[in-house]
Protein backbone atom coordinates (compact mmCIF):
# COMPACT_ATOMS: atom_id res chain seq x y z
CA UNK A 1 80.06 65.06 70.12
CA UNK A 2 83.46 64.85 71.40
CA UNK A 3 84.69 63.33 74.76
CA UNK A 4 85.90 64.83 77.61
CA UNK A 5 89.30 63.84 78.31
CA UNK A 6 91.83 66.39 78.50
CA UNK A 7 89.45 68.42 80.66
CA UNK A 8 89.08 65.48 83.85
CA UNK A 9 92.20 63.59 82.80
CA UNK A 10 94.46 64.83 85.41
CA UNK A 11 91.34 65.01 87.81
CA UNK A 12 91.34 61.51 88.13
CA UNK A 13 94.74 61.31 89.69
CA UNK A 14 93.55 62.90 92.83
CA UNK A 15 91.08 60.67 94.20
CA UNK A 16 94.25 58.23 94.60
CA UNK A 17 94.72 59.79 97.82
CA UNK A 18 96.90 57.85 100.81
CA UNK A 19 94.84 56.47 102.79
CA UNK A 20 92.00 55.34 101.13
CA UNK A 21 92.25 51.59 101.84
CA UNK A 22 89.77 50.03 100.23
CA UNK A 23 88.09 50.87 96.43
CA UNK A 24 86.29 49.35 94.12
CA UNK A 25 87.83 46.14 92.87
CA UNK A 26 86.11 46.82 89.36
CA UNK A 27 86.58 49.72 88.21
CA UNK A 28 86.89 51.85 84.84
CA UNK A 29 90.73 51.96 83.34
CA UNK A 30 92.27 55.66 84.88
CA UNK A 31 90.61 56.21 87.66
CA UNK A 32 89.20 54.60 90.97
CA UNK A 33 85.95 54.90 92.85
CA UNK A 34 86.23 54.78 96.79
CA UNK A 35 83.87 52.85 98.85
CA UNK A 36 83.77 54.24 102.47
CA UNK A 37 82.82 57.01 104.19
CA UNK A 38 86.16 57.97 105.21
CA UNK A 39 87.48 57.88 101.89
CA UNK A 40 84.99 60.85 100.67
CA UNK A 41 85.94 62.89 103.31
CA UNK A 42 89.56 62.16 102.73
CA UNK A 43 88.76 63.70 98.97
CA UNK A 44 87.21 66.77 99.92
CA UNK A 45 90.10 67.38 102.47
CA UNK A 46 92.45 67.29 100.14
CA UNK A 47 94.53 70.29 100.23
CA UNK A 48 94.35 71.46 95.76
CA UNK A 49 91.00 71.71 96.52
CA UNK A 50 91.08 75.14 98.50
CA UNK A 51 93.56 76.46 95.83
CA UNK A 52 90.04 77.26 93.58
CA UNK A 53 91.02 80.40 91.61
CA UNK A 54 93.60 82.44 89.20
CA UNK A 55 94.69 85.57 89.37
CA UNK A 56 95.83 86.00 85.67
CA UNK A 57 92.29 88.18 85.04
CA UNK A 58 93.75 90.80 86.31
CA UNK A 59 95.67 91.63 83.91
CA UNK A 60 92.62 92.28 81.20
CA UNK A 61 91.04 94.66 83.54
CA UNK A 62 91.68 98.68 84.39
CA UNK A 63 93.65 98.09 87.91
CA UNK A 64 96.82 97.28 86.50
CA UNK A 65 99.58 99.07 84.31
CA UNK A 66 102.31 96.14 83.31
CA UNK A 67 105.82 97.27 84.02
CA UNK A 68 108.53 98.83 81.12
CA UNK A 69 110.11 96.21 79.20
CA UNK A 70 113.11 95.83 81.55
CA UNK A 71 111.56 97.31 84.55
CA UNK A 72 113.67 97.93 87.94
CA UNK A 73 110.64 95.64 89.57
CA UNK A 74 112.10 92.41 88.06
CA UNK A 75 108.79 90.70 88.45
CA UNK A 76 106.99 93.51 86.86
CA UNK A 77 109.00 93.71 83.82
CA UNK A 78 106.77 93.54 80.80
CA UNK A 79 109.41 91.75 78.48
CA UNK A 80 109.27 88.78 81.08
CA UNK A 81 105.67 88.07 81.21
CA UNK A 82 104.53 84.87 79.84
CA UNK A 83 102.94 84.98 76.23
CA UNK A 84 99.31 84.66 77.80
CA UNK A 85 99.91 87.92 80.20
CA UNK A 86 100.85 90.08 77.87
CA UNK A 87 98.14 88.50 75.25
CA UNK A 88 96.16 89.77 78.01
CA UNK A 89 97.56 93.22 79.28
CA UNK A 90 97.67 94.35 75.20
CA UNK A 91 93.72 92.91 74.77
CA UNK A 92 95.07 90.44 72.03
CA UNK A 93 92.06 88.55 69.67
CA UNK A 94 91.80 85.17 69.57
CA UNK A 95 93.48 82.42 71.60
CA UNK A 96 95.68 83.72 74.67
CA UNK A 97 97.57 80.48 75.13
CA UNK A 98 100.12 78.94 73.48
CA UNK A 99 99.26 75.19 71.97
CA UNK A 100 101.04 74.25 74.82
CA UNK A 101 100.26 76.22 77.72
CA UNK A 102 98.12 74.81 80.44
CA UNK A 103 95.68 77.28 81.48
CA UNK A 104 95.89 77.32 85.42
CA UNK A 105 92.09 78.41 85.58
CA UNK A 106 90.11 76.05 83.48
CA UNK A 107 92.03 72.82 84.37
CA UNK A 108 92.30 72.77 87.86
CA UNK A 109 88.90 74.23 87.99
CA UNK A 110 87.08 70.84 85.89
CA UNK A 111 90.36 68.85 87.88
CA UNK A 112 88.46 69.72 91.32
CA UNK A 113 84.65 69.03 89.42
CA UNK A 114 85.78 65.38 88.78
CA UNK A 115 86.47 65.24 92.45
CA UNK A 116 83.35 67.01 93.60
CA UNK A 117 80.95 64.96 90.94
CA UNK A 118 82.90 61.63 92.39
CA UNK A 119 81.57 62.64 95.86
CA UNK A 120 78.29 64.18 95.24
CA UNK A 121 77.09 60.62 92.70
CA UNK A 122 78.33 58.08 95.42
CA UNK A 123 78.61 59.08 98.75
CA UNK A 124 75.02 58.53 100.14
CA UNK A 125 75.33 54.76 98.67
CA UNK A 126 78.24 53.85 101.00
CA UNK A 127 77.65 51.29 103.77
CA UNK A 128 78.91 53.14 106.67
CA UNK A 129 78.28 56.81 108.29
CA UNK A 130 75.32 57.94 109.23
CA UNK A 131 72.64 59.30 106.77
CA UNK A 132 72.99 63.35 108.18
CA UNK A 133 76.78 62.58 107.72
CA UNK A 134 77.03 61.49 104.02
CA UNK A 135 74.18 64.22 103.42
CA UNK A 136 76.55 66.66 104.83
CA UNK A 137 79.33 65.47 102.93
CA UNK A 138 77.40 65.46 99.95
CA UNK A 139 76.20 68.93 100.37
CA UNK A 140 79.87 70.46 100.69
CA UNK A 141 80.83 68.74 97.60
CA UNK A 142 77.91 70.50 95.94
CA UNK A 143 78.87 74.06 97.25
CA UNK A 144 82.65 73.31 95.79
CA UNK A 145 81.16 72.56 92.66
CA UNK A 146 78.89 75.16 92.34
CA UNK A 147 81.51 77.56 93.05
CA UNK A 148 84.13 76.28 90.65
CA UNK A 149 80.88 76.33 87.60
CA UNK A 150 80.15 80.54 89.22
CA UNK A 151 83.74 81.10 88.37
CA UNK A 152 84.15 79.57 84.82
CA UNK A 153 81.12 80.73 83.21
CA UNK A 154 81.51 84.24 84.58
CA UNK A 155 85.09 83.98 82.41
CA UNK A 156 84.84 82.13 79.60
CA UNK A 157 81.09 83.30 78.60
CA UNK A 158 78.97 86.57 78.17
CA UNK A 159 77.94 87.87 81.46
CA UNK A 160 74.48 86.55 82.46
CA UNK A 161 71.67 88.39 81.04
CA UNK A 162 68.34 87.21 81.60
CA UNK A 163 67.36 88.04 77.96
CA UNK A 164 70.11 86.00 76.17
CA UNK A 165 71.37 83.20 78.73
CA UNK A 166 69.20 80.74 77.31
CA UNK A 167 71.22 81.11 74.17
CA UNK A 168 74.57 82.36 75.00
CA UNK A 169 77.62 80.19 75.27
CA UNK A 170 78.16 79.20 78.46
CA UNK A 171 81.34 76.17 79.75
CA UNK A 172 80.97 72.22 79.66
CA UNK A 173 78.13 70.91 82.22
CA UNK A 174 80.27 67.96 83.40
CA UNK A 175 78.00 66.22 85.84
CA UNK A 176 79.23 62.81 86.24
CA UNK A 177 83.11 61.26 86.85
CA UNK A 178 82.95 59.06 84.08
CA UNK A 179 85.47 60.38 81.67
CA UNK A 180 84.41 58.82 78.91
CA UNK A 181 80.59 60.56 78.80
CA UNK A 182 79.85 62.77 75.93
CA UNK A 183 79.39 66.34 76.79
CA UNK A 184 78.55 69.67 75.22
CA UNK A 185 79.02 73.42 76.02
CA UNK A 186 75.94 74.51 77.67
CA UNK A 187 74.10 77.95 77.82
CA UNK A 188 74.51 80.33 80.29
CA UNK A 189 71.28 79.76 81.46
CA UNK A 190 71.69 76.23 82.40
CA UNK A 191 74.90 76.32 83.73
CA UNK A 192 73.04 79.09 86.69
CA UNK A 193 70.38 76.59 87.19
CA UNK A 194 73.01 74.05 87.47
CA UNK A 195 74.36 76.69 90.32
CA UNK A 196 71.47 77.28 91.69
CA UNK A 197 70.62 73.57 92.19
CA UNK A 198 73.77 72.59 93.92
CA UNK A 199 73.13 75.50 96.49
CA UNK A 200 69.54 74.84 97.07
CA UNK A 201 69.76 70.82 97.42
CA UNK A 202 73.30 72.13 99.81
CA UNK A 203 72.13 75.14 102.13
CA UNK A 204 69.22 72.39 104.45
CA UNK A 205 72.22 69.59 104.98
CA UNK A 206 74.94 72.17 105.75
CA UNK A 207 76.08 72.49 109.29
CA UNK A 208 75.37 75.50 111.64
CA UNK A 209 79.34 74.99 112.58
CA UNK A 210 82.30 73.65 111.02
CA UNK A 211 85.76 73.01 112.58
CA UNK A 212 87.53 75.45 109.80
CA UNK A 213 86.30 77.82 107.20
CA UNK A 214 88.11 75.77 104.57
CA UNK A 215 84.39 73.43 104.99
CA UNK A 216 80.89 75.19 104.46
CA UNK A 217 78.38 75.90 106.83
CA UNK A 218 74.94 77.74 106.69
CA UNK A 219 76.79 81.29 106.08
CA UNK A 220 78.55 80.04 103.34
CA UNK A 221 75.06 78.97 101.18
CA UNK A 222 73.44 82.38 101.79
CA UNK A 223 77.03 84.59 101.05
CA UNK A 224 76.93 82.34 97.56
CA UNK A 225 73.45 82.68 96.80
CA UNK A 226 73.98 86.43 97.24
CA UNK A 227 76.75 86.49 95.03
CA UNK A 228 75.43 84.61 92.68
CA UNK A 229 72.18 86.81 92.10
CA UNK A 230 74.17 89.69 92.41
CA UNK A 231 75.70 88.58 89.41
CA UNK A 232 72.54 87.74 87.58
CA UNK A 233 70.85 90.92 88.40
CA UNK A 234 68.24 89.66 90.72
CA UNK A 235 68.80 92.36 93.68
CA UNK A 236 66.34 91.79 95.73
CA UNK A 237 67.49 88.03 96.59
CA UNK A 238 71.27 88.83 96.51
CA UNK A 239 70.19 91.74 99.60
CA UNK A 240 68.07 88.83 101.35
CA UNK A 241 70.47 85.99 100.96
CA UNK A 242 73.71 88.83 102.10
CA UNK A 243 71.57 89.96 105.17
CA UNK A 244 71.28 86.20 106.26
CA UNK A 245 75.24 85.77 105.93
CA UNK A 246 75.46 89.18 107.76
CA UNK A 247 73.23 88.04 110.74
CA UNK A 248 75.89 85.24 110.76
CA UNK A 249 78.78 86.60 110.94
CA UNK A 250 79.61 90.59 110.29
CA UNK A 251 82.93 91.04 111.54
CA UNK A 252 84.97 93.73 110.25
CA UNK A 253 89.41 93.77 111.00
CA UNK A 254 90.30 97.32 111.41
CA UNK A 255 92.96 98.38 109.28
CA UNK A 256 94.01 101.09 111.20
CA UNK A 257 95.81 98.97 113.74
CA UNK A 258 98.36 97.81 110.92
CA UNK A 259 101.66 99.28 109.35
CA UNK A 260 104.39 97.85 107.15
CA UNK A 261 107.93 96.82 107.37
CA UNK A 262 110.73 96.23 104.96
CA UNK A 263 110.02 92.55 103.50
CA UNK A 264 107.87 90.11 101.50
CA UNK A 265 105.64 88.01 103.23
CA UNK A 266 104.69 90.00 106.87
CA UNK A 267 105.26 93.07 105.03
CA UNK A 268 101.90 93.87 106.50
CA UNK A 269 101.80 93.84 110.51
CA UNK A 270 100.46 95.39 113.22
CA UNK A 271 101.76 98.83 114.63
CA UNK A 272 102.28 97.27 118.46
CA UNK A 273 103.86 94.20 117.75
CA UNK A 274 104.78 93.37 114.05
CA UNK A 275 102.18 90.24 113.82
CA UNK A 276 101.50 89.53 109.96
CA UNK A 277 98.57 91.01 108.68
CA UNK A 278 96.04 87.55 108.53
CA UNK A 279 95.89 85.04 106.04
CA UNK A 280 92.67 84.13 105.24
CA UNK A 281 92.40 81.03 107.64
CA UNK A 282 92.99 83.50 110.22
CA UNK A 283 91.27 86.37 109.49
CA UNK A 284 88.04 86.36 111.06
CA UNK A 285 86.15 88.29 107.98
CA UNK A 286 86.50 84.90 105.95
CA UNK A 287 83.36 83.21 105.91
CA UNK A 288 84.68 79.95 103.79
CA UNK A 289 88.05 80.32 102.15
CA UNK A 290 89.49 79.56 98.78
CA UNK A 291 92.78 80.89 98.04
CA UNK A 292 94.65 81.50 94.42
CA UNK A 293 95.22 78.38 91.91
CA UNK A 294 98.90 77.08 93.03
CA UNK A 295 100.44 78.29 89.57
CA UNK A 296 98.81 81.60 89.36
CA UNK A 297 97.48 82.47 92.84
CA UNK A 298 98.72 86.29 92.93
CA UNK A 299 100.14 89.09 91.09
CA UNK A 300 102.00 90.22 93.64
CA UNK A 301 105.12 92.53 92.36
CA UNK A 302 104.37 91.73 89.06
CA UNK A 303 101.93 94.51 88.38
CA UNK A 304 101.54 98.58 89.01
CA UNK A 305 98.36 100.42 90.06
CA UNK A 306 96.87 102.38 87.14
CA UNK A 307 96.22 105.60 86.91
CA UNK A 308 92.68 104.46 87.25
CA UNK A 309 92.79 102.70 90.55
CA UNK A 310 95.03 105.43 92.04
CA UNK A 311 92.23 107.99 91.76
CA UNK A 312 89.95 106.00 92.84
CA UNK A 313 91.48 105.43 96.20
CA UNK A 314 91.71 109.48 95.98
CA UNK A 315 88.39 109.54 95.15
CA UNK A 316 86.04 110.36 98.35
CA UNK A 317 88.41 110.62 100.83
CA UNK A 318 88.27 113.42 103.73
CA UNK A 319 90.80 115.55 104.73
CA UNK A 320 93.76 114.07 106.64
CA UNK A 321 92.33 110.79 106.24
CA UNK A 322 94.39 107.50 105.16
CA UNK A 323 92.53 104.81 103.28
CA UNK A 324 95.08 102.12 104.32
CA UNK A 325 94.34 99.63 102.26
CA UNK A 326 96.31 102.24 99.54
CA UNK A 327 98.74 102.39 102.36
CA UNK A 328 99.24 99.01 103.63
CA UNK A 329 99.31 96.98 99.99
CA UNK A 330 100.96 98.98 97.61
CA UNK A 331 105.00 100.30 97.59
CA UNK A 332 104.52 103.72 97.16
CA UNK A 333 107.80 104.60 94.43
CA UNK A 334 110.06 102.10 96.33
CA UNK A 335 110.35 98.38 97.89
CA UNK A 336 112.59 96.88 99.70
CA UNK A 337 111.99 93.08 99.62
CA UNK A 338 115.41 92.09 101.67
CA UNK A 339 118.53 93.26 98.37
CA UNK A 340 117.92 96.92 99.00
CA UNK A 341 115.74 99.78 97.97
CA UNK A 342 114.03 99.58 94.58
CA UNK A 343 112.89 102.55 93.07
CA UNK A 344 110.03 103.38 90.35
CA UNK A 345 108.80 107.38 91.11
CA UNK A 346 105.51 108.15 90.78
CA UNK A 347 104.38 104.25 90.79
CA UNK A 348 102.47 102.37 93.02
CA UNK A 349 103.56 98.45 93.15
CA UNK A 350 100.84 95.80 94.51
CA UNK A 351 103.05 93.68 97.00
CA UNK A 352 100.56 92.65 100.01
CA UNK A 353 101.91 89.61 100.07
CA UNK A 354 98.89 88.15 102.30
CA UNK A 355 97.31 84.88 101.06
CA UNK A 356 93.96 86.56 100.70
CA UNK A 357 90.54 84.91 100.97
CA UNK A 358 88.97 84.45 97.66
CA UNK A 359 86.17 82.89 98.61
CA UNK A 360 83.27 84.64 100.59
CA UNK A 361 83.86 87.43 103.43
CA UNK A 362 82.29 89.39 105.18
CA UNK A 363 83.44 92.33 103.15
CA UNK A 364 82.24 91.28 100.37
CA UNK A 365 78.42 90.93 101.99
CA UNK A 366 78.57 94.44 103.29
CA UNK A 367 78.91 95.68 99.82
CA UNK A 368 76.30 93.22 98.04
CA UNK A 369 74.01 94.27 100.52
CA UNK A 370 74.87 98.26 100.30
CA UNK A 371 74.72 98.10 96.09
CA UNK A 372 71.45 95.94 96.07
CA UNK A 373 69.34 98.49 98.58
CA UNK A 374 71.20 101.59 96.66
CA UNK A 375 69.39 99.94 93.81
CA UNK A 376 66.38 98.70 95.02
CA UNK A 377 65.66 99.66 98.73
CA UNK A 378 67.36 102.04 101.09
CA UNK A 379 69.60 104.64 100.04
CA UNK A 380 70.67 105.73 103.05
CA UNK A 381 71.06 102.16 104.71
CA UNK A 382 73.35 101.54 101.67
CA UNK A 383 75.34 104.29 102.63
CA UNK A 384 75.80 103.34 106.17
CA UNK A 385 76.67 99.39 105.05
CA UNK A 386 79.48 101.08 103.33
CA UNK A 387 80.55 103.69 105.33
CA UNK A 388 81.01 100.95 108.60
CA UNK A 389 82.92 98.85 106.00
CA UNK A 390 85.63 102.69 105.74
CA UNK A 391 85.40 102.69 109.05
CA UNK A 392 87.28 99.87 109.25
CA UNK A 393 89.59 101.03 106.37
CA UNK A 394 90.35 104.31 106.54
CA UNK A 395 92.11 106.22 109.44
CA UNK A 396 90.56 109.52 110.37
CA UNK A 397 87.21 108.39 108.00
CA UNK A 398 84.40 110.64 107.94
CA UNK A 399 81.24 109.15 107.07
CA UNK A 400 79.78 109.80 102.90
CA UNK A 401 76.31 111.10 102.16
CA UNK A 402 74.43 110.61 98.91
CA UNK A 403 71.25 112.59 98.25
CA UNK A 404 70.06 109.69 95.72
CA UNK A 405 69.74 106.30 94.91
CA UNK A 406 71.99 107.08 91.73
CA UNK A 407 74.81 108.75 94.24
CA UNK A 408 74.62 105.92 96.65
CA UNK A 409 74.89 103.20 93.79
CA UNK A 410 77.89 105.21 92.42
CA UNK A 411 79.55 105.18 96.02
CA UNK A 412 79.68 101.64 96.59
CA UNK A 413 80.57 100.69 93.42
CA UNK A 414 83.64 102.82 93.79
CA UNK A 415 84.18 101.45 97.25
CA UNK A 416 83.77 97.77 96.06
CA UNK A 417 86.54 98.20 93.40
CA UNK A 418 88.57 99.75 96.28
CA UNK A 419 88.20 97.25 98.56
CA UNK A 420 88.66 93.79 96.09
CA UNK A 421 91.92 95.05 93.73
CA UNK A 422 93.30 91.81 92.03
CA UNK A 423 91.17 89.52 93.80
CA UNK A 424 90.93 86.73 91.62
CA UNK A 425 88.87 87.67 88.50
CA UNK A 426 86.05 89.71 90.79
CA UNK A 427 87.41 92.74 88.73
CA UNK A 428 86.88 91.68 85.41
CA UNK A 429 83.65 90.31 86.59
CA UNK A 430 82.54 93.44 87.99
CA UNK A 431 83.61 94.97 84.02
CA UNK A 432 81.43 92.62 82.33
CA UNK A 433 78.46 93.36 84.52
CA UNK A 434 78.75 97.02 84.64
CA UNK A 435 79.47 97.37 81.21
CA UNK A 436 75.73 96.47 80.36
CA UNK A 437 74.51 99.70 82.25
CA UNK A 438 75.40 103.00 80.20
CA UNK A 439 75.89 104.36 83.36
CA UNK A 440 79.00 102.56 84.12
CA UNK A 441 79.69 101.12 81.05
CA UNK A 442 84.04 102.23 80.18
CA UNK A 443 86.76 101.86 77.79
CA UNK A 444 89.93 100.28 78.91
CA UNK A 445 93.52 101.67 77.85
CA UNK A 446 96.53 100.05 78.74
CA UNK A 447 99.89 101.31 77.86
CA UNK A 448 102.82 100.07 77.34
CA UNK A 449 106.14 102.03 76.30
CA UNK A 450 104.87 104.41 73.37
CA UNK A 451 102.00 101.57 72.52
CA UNK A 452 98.39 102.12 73.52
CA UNK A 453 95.98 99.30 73.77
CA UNK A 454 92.18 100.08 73.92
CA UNK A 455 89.63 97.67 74.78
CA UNK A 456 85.48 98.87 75.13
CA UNK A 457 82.29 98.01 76.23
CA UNK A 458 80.80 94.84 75.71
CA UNK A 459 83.86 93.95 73.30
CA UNK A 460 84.00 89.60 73.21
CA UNK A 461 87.86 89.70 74.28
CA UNK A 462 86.38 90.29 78.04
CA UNK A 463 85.45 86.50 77.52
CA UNK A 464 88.40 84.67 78.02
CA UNK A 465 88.74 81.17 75.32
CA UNK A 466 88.56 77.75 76.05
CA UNK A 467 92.39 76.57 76.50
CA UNK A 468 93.90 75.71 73.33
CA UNK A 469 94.83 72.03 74.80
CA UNK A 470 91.45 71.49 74.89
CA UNK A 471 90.27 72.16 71.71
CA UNK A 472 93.04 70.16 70.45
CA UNK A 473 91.08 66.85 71.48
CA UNK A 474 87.52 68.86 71.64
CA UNK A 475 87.73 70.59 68.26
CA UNK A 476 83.95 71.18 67.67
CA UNK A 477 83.12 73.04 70.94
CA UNK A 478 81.91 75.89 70.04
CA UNK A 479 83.50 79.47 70.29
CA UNK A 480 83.11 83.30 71.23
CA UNK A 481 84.70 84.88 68.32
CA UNK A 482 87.41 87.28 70.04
């Protein structure tokens, strides 16, 4: 069994934080423990720990058509990707990294576990704060972790299937800070209960109300558990678990009110008075917010809409109506960023440039709760979940019908791949799990100059490989063959 040390050595360097005054004075070589109350809640305010997510997926899944080699959209430009992009936009086998490369998913992701583990093992042992305090603290520790352990093992594993979890390779279960613990690579089935532990131990000692939505509250442990069985296929308590969030909070921001302007960052603002479309921390749908990893937290003018995704914003749309989140995030054939108009005919350029929540929102819950009772409940209460979520995104929206559970499902599937376009890896989540139902199951292509690059169904290179770096010092973990 090897030892886990390139995975939590930079972790240890955060809980060094200014301002924690007083440690242990014995402590292991690498790393400190703090002793006070203060000092945990200085860790879990740090600011990397928000910054919970990369946006590289993307560019495995069917949103995105790379750029020509020497594109006019500099950023875009196919022939100035990194290795690991284009490893990814051409569906390469085998390792995506170089040797070299630090993989900004995995590490930051077990960088923020050591913190969280640090917190959760020690905090109710500290002689000061009160008991409902460090129980607090402890329980948003828990909820960071168990949203760090949903994110890897819905990448770097088979999608969770309730017939093969128990066996299927699932990430490192890395419990404890003490780097120098043996660990293995557990099964998908106990990393989930490992999930599902945090959030049930979490969800009685979290808060009603919390100063920001960077910290959990209530909301937040229902919105995950509804994720999380949405993901595992257990409808009927990802519906429960999203109509708690919704009773919550079920705030929608009309889109209509916005337009854009020439520009990065407040490209997006409103029609009256050119205020920037939100950020996350101020957008009201966020119910607790994690944004993009710092070195790969969007892919914003560095990918083009697909075919694919273009039809499907055409897809269901009335007459004379404008689905404006089509309008509002994409240049339509040109950009102007601030050095003049940029032209590409006939494309359609992601550039939102809005820090977007990738955490939990209310967005999100609407259409958990509209595919769970298309599958298992309500038709026609699916339908109207969705079509209040278009009325809030489409100008001139008329409302959908479905005659069927089967129509309904269909419609808010489309409309939840409309609404969450390069979010994080929620795409290529959404492939893996769909993929297992004939239905929906779908063949990738991605093009690029006169190549054509197929990837289908179920194929392993949807799993994305443990870093190289690791495996350098980890060699006998075990691997998906890709």
């Amino acid at each position: 069994m090897k030892r886990i040390f390139y995975l939590l050595l930079t972790g240890a360097t955060i809980i060094t934080t200014p301002g924690c005054k007083k440690f242990l004075d014995i402590k292991p070589k690498g790393y400190t423990i703090p002793e006070f109350y203060e000092d945990y809640q200085k860790l879990l305010s740090n600011a990397s720990l928000i910054r919970a997510t990369a946006a590289y997926p993307s560019y495995i899944t069917d949103d995105v058509l790379a750029g020509e080699d020497n594109d006019v959209t500099k950023q875009a430009a196919f022939a100035g990707y990194s290795v690991f992009k284009k490893s990814l936009y051409t569906f390469k086998n085998g390792q995506t990294f170089e040797p070299s490369d630090s993989d900004p998913f995995w590490e930051p992701a077990y960088n923020h576990i050591y913190t969280y583990n640090t917190v959760i093992n020690n905090i109710l042992n500290v002689p000061d704060g009160t008991a409902q305090d460090k129980k607090r603290l402890r329980a948003e520790a828990q909820v960071g972790r168990a949203f760090e352990y949903l994110s890897l093992v819905n990448v770097y594993a088979e999608h969770y299937d309730a017939a093969t979890a128990a066996t299927a390779l699932g990430v490192p279960l890395v419990l404890s800070e003490d780097i120098n613990l043996p660990y293995e690579r557990k099964s998908v089935a106990e990393v989930y209960a490992q999930i599902k532990k945090d959030l049930d131990e979490a969800l009685p000692n979290l808060p009603d109300n919390v100063p920001n939505n960077f910290k959990p509250m209530k909301s937040v442990g229902y919105a995950f558990l509804s994720r999380m069985n949405l993901y595992m296929g257990d409808y009927k308590a990802a519906l429960a678990n999203a109509n708690e969030a919704l009773k919550l909070n079920s705030f929608l921001l009309d889109y209509k009110i916005y337009t854009n302007k020439n520009g990065t960052w407040g490209r997006v603002c409103t029609l009256s008075d050119s205020t920037a479309f939100p950020d996350g921390n101020k957008n009201k749908e966020s119910v607790w917010i994690r944004y993009g990893s710092s070195s790969s937290s969007h892919v914003f003018s560095e990918v083009y809409a697909s075919t694919d995704l273009i039809n499907a914003y055409k897809k269901d749309l009335p007459a004379g109506a404008t689905d404006k989140r089509f309008a509002l995030f994409f240049c339509h054939g040109k950009s102007n960023f601030g050095g003049g108009i940029v032209s590409f005919p006939g494309r359609e350029l992601w550039a939102p440039y809005v820090e977007f929540n990738l955490g939990f929102a209310t967005p999100e819950l609407y259409l958990i709760a509209a595919e769970c009772e298309a599958r298992i409940g309500d038709p026609a209460r699916a339908i109207q979940l969705m079509n209040t979520l278009r009325d809030s995104r489409i100008e001139n929206n008329q409302p959908l019908v479905a005659n069927t559970s089967d129509d309904a499902l269909r419609l808010v599937l489309e409309e939840r791949r409309r609404e969450m376009p390069f979010m994080g890896s929620t795409r290529l989540i959404d492939l893996k799990r769909l993929n297992k139902d004939p239905r929906f199951a779908k063949t990738i292509t991605h093009t690029q100059g006169v190549q054509t690059f197929t990837l289908p169904p179920n194929d392993k290179r949807y799993i994305l490989p443990v870093p190289p770096k690791v495996l350098a010092v980890n060699p006998n973990i075990p691997q998906y063959e890709r």
